[in-house]
Protein backbone atom coordinates (compact mmCIF):
# COMPACT_ATOMS: atom_id res chain seq x y z
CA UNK A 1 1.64 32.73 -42.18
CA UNK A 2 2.69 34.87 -38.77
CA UNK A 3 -0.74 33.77 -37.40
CA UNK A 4 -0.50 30.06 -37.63
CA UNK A 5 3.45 30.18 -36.68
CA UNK A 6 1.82 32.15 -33.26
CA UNK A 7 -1.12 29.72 -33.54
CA UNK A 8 1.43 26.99 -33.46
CA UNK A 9 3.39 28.55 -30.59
CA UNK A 10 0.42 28.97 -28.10
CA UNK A 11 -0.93 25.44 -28.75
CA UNK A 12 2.64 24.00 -28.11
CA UNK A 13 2.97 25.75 -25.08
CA UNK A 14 -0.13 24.74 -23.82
CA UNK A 15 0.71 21.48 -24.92
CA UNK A 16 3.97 21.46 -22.66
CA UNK A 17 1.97 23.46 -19.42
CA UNK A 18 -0.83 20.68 -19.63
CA UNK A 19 1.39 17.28 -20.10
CA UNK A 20 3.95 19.18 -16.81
CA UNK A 21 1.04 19.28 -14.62
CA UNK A 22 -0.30 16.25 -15.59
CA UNK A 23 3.06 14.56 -14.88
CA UNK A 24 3.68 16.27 -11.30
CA UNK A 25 -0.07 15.86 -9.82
CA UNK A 26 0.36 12.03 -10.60
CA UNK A 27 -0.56 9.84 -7.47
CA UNK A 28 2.11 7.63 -6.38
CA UNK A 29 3.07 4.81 -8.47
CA UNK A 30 0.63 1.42 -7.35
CA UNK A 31 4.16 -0.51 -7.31
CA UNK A 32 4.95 1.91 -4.54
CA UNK A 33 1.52 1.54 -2.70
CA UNK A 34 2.06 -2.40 -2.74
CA UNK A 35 5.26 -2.40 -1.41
CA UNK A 36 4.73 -0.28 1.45
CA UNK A 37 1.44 -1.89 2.12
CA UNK A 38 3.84 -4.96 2.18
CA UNK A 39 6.27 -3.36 4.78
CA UNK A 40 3.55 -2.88 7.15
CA UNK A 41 2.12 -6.57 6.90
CA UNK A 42 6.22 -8.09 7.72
CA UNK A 43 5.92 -4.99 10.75
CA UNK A 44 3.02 -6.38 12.20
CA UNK A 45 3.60 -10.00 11.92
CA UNK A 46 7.25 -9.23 13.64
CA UNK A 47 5.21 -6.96 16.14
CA UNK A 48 2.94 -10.09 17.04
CA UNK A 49 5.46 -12.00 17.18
CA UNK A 50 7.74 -9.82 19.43
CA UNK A 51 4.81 -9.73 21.57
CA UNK A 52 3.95 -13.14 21.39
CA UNK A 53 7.68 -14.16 22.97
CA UNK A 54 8.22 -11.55 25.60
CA UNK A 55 4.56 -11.64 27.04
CA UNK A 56 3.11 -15.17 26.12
CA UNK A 57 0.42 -16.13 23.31
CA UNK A 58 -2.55 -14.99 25.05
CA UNK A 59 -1.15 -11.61 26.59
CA UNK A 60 -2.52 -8.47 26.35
CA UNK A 61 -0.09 -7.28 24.04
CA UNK A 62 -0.27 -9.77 21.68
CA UNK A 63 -4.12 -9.89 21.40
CA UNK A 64 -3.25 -5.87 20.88
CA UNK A 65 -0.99 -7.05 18.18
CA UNK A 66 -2.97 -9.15 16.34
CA UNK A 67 -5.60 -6.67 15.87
CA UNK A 68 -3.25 -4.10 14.50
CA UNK A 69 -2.01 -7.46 12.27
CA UNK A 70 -6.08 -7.39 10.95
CA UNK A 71 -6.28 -3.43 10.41
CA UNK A 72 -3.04 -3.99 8.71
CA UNK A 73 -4.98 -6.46 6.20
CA UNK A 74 -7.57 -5.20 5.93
CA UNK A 75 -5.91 -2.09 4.74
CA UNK A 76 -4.05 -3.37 2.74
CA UNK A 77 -7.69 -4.84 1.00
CA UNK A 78 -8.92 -2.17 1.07
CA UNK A 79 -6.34 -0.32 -0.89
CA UNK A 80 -5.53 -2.54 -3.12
CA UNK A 81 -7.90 -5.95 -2.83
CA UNK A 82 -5.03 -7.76 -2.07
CA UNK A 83 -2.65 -8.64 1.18
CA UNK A 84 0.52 -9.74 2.11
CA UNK A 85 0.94 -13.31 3.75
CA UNK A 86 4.58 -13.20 5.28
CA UNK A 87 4.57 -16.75 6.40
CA UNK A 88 3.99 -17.87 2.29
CA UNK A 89 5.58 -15.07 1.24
CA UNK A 90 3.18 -14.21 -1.80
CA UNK A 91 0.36 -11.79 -2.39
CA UNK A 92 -3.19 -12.99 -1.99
CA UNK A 93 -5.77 -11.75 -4.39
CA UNK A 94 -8.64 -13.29 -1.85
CA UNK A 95 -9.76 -11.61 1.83
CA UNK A 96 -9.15 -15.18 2.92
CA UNK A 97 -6.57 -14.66 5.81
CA UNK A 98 -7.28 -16.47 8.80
CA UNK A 99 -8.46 -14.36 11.80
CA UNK A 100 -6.59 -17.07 14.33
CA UNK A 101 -4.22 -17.72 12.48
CA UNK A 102 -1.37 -16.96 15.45
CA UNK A 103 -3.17 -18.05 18.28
């Protein structure tokens, strides 16, 4: 009877250690990951279009800014096969943004 009550006792505690560091080496939620994939698409696009009014549509800096707009994306699809549209506001499940689509 002692032995399975200690039995018991060293499986529950194991029990506890395993589901503790199973809960605290967890990746961050996806929910998380979208959203701030999602903060960085509305960053560039107001980036762009920062650049796009102070130095004209075919600058230097916007042309800079659009392709930090595309490594945004294609992070973002990367990550998570999907990417912000700001204009539509909605998620796209596709790689179908347009390349030109501020020029």
């Amino acid at each position: 009877m002692k032995q399975s009550k200690a039995l018991f006792a060293t499986a529950a505690t194991s029990l506890l250690s395993g589901a503790f560091l199973l809960f605290t080496a967890m990746p961050p939620l996806h929910a998380e990951d979208i959203d701030r994939c999602q903060r960085r698409v509305v960053h560039a696009e107001h980036e762009l279009h920062e650049a796009i009014e102070r130095h004209g549509r075919n600058s230097r800096q916007a042309n800079h800014e659009r392709r930090e707009l595309h490594a945004v994306r294609e992070r973002c699809w990367r990550e998570r096969h999907r990417w912000w549209d700001e204009h539509e506001h909605r998620w796209h499940i596709e790689r179908d943004w347009n390349e030109h689509d501020h020029d």
